[in-house]
Protein backbone atom coordinates (compact mmCIF):
# COMPACT_ATOMS: atom_id res chain seq x y z
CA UNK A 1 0.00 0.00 0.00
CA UNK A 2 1.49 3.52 -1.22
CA UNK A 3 1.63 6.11 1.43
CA UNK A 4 -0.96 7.90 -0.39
CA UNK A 5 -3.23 5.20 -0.31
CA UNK A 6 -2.73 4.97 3.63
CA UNK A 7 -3.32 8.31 3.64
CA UNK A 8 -6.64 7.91 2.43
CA UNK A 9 -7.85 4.65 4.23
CA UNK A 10 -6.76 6.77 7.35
CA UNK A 11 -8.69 10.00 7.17
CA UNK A 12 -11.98 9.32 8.45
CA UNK A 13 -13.87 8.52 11.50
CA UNK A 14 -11.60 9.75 14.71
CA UNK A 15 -10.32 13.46 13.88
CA UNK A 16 -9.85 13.07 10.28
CA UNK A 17 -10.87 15.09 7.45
CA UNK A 18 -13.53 12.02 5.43
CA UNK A 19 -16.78 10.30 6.84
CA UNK A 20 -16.15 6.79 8.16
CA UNK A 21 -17.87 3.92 6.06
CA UNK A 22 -21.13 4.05 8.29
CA UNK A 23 -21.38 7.65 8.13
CA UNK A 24 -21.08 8.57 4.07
CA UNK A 25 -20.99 6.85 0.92
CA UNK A 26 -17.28 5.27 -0.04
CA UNK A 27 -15.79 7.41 -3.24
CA UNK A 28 -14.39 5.23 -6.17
CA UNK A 29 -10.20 5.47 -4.78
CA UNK A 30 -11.07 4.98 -1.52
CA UNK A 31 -13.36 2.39 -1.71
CA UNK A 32 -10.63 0.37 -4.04
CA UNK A 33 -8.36 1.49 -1.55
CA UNK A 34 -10.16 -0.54 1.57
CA UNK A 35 -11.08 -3.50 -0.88
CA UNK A 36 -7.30 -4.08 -0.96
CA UNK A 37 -6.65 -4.33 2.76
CA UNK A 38 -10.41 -6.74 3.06
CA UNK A 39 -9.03 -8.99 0.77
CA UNK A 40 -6.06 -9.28 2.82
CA UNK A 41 -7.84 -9.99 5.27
CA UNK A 42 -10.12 -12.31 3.27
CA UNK A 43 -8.30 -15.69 4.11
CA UNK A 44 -8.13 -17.52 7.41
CA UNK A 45 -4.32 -18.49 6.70
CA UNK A 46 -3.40 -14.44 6.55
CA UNK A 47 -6.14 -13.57 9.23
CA UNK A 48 -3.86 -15.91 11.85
CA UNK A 49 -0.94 -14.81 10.76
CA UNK A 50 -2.06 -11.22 11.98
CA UNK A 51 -2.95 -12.82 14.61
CA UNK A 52 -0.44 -14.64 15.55
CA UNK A 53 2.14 -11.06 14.54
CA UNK A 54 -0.42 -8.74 16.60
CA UNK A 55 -0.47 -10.48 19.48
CA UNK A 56 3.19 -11.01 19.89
CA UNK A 57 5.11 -9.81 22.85
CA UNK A 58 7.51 -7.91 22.20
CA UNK A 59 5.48 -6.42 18.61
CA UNK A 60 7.39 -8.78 16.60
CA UNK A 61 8.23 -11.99 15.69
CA UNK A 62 10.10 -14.06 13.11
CA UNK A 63 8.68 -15.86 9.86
CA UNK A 64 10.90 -19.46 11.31
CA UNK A 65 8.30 -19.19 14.78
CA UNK A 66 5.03 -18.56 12.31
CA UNK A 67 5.85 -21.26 9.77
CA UNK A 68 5.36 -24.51 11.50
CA UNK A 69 1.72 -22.83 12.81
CA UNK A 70 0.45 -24.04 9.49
CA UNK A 71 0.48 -27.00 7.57
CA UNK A 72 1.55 -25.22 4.86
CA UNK A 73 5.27 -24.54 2.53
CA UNK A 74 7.58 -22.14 3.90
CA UNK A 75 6.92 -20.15 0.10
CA UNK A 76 3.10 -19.92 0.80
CA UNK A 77 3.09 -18.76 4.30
CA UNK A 78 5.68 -15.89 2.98
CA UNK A 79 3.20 -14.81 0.20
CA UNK A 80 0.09 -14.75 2.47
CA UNK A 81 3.27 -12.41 4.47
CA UNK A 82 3.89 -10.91 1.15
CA UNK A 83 0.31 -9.77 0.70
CA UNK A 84 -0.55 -8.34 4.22
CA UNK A 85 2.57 -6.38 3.67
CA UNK A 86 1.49 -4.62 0.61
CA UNK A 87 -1.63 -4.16 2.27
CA UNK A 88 -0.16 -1.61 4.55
CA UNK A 89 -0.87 -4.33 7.30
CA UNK A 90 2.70 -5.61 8.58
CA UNK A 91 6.01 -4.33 8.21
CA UNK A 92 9.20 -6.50 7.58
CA UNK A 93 12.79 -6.22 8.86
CA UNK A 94 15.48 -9.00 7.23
CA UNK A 95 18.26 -9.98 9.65
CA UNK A 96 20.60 -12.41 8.21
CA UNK A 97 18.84 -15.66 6.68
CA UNK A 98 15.23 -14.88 8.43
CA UNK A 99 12.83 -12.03 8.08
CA UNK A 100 10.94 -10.65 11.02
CA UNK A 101 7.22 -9.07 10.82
CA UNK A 102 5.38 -6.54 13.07
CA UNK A 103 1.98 -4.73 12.69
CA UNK A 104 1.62 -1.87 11.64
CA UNK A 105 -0.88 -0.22 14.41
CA UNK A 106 -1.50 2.75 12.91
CA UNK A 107 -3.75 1.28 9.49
CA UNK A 108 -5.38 -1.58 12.05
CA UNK A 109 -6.65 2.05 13.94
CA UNK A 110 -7.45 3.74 10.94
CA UNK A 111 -9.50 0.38 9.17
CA UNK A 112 -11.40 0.01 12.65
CA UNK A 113 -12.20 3.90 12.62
CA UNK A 114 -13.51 3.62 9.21
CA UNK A 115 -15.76 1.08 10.62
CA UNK A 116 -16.78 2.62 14.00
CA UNK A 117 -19.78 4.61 13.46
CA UNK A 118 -19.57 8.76 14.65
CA UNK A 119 -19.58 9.51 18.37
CA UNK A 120 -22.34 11.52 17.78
CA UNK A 121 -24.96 8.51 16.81
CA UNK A 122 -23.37 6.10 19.61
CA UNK A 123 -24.44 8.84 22.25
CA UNK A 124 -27.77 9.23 20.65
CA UNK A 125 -28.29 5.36 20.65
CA UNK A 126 -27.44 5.21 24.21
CA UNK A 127 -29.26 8.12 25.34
CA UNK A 128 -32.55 6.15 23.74
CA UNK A 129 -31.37 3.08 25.06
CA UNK A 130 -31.25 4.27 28.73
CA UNK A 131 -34.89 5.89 28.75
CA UNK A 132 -36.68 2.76 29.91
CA UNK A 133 -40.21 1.82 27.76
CA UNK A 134 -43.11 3.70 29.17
CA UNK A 135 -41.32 6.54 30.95
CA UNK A 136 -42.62 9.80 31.29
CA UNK A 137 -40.14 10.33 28.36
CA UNK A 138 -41.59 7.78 25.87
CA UNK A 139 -45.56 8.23 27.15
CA UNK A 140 -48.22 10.28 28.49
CA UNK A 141 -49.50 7.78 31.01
CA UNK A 142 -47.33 9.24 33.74
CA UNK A 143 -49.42 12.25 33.47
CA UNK A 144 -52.85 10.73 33.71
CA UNK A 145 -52.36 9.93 36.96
């Protein structure tokens, strides 16, 4: 993913300058944009190995410790890496023979903005959820007493 592509999956929802998926309608590039990092996401092999990345301690963790997770070739499990990568997902650091992989925060916070609907709404649906059915609020039959 280019940095102008990140650019544009990130600014929406919290303090950014575009609606959020559940507040507008997607444009064209940034809809194409977001298909990108779904697809990535789209298969249960990659979806563990963000996982398995994101929930490292430490924030990273080398493709030798992911590999025998899977009953799959050392070449496939590096281009289901390969693909989260260019989806802005994970970042990669070679050291000698072995490559290590961390997650990239920062578009995970961005894709779950674009998917968290405005503050403004949330408060409203709590505020109706708190007013209890048959209140004063939602009836008359408080005053008919």
């Amino acid at each position: 993913m280019s940095k102008e592509e990140s650019l544009r999956l990130g600014e929406d929802g919290v303090g950014g300058c575009c609606p959020g998926l559940l507040s507008a309608p997607l444009d064209g590039d940034r809809a194409e944009t977001l298909a990108k990092v779904f697809k990535a996401l789209g298969d249960p092999v990659r979806l563990r190995l963000l996982s398995m990345i994101a929930s490292r301690a430490g924030g990273e963790v080398c493709v030798c410790d992911l590999t025998p997770a899977f009953d799959l070739s050392q070449p496939t499990v590096s281009h289901h890496l390969k693909l989260l990568r260019e989806a802005g997902l994970i970042a990669s650091e070679r050291r000698g023979t072995w490559v290590y992989y961390r997650l990239l925060p920062e578009t995970t916070d961005r894709l779950a903005a674009t998917l968290t609907r405005p503050t403004g709404e949330l408060l409203a649906q709590a505020a109706a959820e708190a007013v209890p059915a048959g209140s004063a609020a939602g009836t008359t039959a408080g005053a008919a007493s």
